[in-house]
C-alpha atoms as a PDB file:
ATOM      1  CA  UNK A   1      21.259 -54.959-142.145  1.00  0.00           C
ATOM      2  CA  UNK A   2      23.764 -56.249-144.750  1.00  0.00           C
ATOM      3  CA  UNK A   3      26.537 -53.428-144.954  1.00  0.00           C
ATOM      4  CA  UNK A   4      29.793 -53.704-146.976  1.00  0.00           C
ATOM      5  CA  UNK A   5      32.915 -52.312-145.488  1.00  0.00           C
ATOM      6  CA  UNK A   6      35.342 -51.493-147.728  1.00  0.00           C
ATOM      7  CA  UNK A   7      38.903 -49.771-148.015  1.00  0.00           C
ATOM      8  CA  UNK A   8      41.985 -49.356-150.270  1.00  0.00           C
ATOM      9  CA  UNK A   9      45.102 -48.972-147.803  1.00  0.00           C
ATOM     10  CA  UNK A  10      49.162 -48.575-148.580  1.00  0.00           C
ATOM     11  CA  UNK A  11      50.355 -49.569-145.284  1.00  0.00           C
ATOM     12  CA  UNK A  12      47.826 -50.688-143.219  1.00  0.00           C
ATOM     13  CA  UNK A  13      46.448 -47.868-141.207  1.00  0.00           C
ATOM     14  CA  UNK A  14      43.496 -47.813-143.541  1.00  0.00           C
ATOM     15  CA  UNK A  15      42.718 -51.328-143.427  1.00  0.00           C
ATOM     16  CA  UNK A  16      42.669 -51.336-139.459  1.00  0.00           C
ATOM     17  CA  UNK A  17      40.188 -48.292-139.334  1.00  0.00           C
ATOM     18  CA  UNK A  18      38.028 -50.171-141.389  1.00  0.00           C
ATOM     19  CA  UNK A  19      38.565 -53.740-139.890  1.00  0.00           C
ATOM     20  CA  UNK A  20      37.192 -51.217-136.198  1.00  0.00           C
ATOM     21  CA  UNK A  21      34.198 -50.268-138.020  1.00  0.00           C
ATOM     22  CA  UNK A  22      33.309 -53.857-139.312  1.00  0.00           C
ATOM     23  CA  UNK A  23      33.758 -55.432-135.841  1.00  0.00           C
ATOM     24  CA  UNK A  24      31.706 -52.554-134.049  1.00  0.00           C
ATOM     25  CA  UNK A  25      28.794 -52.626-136.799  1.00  0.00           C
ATOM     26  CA  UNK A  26      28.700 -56.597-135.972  1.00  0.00           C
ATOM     27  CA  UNK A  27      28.908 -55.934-132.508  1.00  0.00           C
ATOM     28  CA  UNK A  28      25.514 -53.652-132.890  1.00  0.00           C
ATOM     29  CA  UNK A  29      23.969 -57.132-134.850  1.00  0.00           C
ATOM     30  CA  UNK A  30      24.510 -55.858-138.723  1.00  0.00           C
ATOM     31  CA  UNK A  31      25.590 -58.935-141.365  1.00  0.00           C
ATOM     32  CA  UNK A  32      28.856 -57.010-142.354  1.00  0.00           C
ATOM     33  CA  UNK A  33      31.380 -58.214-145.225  1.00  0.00           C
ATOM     34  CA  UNK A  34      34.680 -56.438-145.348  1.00  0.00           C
ATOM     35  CA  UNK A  35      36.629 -55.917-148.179  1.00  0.00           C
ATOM     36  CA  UNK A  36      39.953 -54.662-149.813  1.00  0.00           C
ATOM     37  CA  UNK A  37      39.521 -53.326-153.005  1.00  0.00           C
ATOM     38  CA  UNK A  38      41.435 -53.121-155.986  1.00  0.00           C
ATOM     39  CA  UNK A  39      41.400 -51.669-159.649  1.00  0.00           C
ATOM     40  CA  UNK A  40      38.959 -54.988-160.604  1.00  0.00           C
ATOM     41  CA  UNK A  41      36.980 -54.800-157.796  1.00  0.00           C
ATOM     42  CA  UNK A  42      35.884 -51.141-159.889  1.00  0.00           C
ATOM     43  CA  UNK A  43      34.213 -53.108-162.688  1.00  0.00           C
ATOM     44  CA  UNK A  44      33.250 -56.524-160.720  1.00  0.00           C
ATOM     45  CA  UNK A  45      32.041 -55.647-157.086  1.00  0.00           C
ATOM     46  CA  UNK A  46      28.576 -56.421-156.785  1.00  0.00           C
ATOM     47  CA  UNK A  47      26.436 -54.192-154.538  1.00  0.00           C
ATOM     48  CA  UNK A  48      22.806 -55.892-155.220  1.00  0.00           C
ATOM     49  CA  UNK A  49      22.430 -57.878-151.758  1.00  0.00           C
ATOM     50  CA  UNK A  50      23.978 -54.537-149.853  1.00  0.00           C
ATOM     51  CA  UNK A  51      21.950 -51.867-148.437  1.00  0.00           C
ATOM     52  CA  UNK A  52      24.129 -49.821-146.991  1.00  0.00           C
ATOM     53  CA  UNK A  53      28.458 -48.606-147.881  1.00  0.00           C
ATOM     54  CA  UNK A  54      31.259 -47.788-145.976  1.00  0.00           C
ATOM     55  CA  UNK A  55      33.984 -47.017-147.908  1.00  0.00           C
ATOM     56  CA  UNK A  56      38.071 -45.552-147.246  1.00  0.00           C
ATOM     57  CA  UNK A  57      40.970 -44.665-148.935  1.00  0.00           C
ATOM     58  CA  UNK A  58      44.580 -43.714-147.952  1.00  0.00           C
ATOM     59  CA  UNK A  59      45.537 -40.901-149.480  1.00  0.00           C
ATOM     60  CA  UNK A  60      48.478 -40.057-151.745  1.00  0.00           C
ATOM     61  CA  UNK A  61      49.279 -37.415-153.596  1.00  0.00           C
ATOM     62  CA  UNK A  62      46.046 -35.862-151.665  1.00  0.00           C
ATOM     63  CA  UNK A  63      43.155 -37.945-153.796  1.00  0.00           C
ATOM     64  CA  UNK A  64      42.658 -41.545-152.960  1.00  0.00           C
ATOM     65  CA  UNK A  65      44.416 -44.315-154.201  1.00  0.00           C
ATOM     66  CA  UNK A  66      43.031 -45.647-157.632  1.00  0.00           C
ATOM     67  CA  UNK A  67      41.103 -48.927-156.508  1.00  0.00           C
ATOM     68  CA  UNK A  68      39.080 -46.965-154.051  1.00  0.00           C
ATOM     69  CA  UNK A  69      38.624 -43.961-156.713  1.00  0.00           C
ATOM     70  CA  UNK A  70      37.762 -46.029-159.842  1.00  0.00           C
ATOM     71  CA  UNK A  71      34.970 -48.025-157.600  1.00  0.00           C
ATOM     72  CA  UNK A  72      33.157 -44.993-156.452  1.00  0.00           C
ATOM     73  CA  UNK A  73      33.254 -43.120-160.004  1.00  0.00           C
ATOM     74  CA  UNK A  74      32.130 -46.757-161.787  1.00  0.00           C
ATOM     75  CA  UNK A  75      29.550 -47.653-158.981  1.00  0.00           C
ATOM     76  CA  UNK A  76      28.154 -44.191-158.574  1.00  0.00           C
ATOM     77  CA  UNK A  77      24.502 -45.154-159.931  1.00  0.00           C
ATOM     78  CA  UNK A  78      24.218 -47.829-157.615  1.00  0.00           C
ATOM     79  CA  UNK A  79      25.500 -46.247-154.328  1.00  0.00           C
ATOM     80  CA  UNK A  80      22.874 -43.828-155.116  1.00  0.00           C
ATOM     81  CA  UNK A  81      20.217 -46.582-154.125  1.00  0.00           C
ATOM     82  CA  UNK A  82      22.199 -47.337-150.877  1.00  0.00           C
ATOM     83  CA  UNK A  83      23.339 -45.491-147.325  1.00  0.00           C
ATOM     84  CA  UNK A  84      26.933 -44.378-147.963  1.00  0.00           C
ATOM     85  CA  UNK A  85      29.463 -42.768-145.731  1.00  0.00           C
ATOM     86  CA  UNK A  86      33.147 -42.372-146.468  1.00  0.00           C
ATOM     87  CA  UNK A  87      36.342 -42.151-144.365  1.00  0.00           C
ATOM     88  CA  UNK A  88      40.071 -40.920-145.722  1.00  0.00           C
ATOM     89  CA  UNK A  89      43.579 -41.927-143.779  1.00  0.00           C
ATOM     90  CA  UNK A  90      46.308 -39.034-143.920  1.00  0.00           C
ATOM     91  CA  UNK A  91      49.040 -37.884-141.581  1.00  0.00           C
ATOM     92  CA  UNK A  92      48.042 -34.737-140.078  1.00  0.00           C
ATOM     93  CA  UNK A  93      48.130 -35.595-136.670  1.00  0.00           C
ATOM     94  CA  UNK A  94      51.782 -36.203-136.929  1.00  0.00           C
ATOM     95  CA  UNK A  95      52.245 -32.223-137.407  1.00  0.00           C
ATOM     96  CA  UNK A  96      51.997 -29.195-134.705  1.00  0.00           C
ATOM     97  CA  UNK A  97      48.803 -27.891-134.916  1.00  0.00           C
ATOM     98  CA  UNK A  98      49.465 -25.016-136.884  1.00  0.00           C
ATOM     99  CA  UNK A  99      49.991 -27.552-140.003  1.00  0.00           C
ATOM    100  CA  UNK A 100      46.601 -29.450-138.436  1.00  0.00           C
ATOM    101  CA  UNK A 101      44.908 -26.130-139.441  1.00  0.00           C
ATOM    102  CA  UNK A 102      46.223 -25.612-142.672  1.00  0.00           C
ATOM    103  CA  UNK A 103      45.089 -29.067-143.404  1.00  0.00           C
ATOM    104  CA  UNK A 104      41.497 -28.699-142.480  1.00  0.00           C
ATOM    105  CA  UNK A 105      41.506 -25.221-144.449  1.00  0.00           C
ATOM    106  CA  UNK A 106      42.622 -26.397-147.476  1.00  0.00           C
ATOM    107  CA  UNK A 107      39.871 -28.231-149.636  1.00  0.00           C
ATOM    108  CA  UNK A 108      40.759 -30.302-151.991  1.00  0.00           C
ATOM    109  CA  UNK A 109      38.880 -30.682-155.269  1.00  0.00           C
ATOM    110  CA  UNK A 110      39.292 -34.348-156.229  1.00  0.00           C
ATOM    111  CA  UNK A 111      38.038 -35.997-152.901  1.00  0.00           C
ATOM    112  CA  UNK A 112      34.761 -33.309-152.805  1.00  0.00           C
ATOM    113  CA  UNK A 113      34.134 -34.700-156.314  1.00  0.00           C
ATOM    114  CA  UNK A 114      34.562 -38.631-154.960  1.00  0.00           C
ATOM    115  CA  UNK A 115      32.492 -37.475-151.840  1.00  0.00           C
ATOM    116  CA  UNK A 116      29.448 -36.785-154.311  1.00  0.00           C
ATOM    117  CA  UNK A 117      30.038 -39.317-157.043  1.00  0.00           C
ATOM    118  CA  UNK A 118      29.834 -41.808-153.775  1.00  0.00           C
ATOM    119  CA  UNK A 119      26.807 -39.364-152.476  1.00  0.00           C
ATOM    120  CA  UNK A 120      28.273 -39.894-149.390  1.00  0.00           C
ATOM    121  CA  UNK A 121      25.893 -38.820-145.976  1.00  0.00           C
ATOM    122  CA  UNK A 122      29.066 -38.228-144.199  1.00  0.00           C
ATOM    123  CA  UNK A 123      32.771 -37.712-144.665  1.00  0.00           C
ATOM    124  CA  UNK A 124      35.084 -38.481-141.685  1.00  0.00           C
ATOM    125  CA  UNK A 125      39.225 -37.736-142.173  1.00  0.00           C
ATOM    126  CA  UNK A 126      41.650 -40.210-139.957  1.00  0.00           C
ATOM    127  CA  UNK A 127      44.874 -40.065-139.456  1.00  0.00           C
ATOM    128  CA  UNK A 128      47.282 -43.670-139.679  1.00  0.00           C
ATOM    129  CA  UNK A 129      50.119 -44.707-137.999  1.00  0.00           C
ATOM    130  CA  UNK A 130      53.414 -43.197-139.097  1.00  0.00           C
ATOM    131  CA  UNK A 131      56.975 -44.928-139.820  1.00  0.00           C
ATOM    132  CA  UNK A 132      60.287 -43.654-140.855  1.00  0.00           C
ATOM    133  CA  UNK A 133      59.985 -46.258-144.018  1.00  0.00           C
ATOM    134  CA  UNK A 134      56.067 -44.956-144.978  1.00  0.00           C
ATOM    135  CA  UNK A 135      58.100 -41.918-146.565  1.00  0.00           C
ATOM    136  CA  UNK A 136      60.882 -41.265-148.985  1.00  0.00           C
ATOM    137  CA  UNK A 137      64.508 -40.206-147.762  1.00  0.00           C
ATOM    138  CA  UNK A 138      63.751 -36.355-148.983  1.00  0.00           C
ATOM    139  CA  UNK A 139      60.058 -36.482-147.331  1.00  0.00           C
ATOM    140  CA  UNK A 140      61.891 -37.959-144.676  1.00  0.00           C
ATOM    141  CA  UNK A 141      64.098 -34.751-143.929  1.00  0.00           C
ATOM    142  CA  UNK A 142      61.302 -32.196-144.703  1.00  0.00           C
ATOM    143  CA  UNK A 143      59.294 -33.778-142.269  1.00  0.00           C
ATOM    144  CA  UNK A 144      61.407 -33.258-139.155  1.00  0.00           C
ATOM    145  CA  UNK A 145      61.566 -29.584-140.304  1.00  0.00           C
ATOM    146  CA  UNK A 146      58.475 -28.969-140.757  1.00  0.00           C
ATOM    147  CA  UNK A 147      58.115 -30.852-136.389  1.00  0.00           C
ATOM    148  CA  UNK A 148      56.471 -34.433-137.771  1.00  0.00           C
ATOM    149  CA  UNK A 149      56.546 -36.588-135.223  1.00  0.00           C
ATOM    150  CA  UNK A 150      56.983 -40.835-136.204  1.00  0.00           C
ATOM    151  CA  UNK A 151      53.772 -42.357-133.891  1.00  0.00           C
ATOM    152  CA  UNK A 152      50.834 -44.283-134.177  1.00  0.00           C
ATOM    153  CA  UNK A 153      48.159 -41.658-134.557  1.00  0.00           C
ATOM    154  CA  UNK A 154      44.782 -44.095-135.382  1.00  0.00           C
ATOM    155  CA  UNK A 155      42.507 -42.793-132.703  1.00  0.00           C
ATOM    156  CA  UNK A 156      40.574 -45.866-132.078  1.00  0.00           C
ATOM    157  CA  UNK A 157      37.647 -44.453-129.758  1.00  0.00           C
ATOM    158  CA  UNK A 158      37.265 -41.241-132.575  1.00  0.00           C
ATOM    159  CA  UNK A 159      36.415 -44.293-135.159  1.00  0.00           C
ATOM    160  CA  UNK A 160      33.964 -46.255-132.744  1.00  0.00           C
ATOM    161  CA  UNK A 161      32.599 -42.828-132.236  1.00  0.00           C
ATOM    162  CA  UNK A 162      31.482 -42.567-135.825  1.00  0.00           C
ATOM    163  CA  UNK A 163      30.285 -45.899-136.007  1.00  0.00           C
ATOM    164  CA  UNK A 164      28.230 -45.657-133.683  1.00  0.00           C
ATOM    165  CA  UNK A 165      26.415 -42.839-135.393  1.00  0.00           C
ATOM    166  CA  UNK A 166      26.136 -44.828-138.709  1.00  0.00           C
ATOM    167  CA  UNK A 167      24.643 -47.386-136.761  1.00  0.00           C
ATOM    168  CA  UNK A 168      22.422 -45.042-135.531  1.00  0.00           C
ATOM    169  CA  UNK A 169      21.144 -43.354-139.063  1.00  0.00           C
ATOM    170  CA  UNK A 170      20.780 -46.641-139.842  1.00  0.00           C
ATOM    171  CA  UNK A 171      18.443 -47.712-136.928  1.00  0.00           C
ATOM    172  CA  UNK A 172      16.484 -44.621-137.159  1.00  0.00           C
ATOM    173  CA  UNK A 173      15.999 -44.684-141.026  1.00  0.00           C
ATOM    174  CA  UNK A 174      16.969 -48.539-142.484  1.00  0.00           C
ATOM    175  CA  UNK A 175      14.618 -47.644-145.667  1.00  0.00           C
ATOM    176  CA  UNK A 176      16.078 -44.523-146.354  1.00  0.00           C
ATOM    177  CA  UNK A 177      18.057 -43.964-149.829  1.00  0.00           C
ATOM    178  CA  UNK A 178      19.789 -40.672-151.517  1.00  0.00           C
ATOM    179  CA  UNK A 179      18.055 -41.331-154.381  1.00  0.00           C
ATOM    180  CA  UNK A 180      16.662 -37.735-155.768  1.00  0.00           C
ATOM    181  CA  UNK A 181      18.599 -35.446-153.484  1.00  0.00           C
ATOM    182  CA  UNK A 182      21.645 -34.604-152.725  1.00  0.00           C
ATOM    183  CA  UNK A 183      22.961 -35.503-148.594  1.00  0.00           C
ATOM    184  CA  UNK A 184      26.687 -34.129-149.963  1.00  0.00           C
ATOM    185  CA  UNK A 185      27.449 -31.588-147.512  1.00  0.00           C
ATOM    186  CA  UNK A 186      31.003 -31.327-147.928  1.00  0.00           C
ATOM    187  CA  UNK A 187      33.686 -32.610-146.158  1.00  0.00           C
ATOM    188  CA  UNK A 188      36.781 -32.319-143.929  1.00  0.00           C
ATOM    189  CA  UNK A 189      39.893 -32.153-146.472  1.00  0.00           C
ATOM    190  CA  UNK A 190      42.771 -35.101-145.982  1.00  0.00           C
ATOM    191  CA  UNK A 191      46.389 -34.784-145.656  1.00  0.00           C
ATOM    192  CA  UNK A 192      48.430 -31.449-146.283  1.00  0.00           C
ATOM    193  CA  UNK A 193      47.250 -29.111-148.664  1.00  0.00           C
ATOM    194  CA  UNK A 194      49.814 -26.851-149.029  1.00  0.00           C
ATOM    195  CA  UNK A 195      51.741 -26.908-151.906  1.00  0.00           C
ATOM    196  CA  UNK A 196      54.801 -26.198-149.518  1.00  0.00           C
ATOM    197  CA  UNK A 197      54.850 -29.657-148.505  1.00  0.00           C
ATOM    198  CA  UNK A 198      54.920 -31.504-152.032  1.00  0.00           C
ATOM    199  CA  UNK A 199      57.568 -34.326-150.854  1.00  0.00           C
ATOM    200  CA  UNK A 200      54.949 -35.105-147.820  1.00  0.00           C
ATOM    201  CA  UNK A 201      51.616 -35.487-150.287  1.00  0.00           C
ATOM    202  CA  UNK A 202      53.456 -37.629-152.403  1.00  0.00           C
ATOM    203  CA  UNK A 203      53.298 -40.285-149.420  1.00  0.00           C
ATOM    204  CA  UNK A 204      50.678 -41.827-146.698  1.00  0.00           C
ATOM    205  CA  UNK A 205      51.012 -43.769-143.567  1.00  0.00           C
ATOM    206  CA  UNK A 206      47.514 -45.295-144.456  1.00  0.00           C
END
């Protein structure tokens, strides 16, 4: 099956999670293209010879950077006609759990709109790698209060994991299309939705 793989990253986390999918969606004999998007890709990407979507963002300021939020809202109609599933890149594994939690509690009403504009069969969050220069020098600070940890948090065998079930939607149902009902059934929320931690939104390790 031809499947496009694509992603709009900051610093790279992004792009790797996606460049894991694309090589284990080959690996299970799918034609894949991968690609990084940006703001022309919204108006020029061309979906016709694609039958199914995987699409990512990093997120900042807790939505998803612009390229990857312009292409869902301006190809909408036309991932209607196609398999979609979506992944977003945040930073919550570099917190204590408690912060985890508050995370995964707090949804966030731009991405749920993205996650049905893309009608998207599945959501899946991620968290990126994490560097001392992915954040500004007062994030910096707040984030050692608040017990962030620097690391590399891109849990490689979580991603082949969900892969592997794409690949197996797709086996079990190639045909099938959300055309005329709706598969949204929310999603987990990215990054920190508190609005305690402004200084930490405003940046991504993905």
């Amino acid at each position: 099956m031809n499947i496009l793989v694509c992603q709009a990253t900051e610093h790279g986390s992004t792009g790797r999670i996606a460049a894991l999918i694309a090589v284990r969606l080959r690996a299970a004999d799918h034609s894949v293209v991968m690609r990084t998007l940006t703001t022309r890709d919204a108006e020029q990407l061309d979906l016709t010879c694609y039958k199914a979507v995987v699409v990512g963002s990093a997120i900042h300021h807790g939505a998803w950077l612009p390229a990857a939020a312009e292409f869902v809202r301006r190809s909408s109609d036309a991932l209607a006609a196609r398999r979609v599933w979506t992944f977003s890149v945040g930073m919550t594994a570099a917190f204590p759990s408690p912060l985890r939690r508050l995370a995964a509690n707090g949804e966030q009403r731009p991405l749920a709109e993205l996650q049905q504009l893309a009608h998207s069969c599945e959501h899946r969050r991620f968290s990126g790698a994490i560097r001392p220069e992915h954040i500004g020098r007062p994030g910096r600070v707040a984030f050692r209060l608040l017990g962030g940890r620097y690391g590399d948090y891109v849990d490689e065998q979580a991603v082949e994991a969900w892969t592997d079930s794409i690949d197996d939607a797709l086996r079990e149902d190639p045909t099938a299309t959300l055309v005329g009902r709706s598969a949204y059934a929310g999603y987990g929320p990215v990054g920190l939705a508190s609005p305690a931690l402004p200084a930490l939104r405003s940046s991504s390790p993905a």
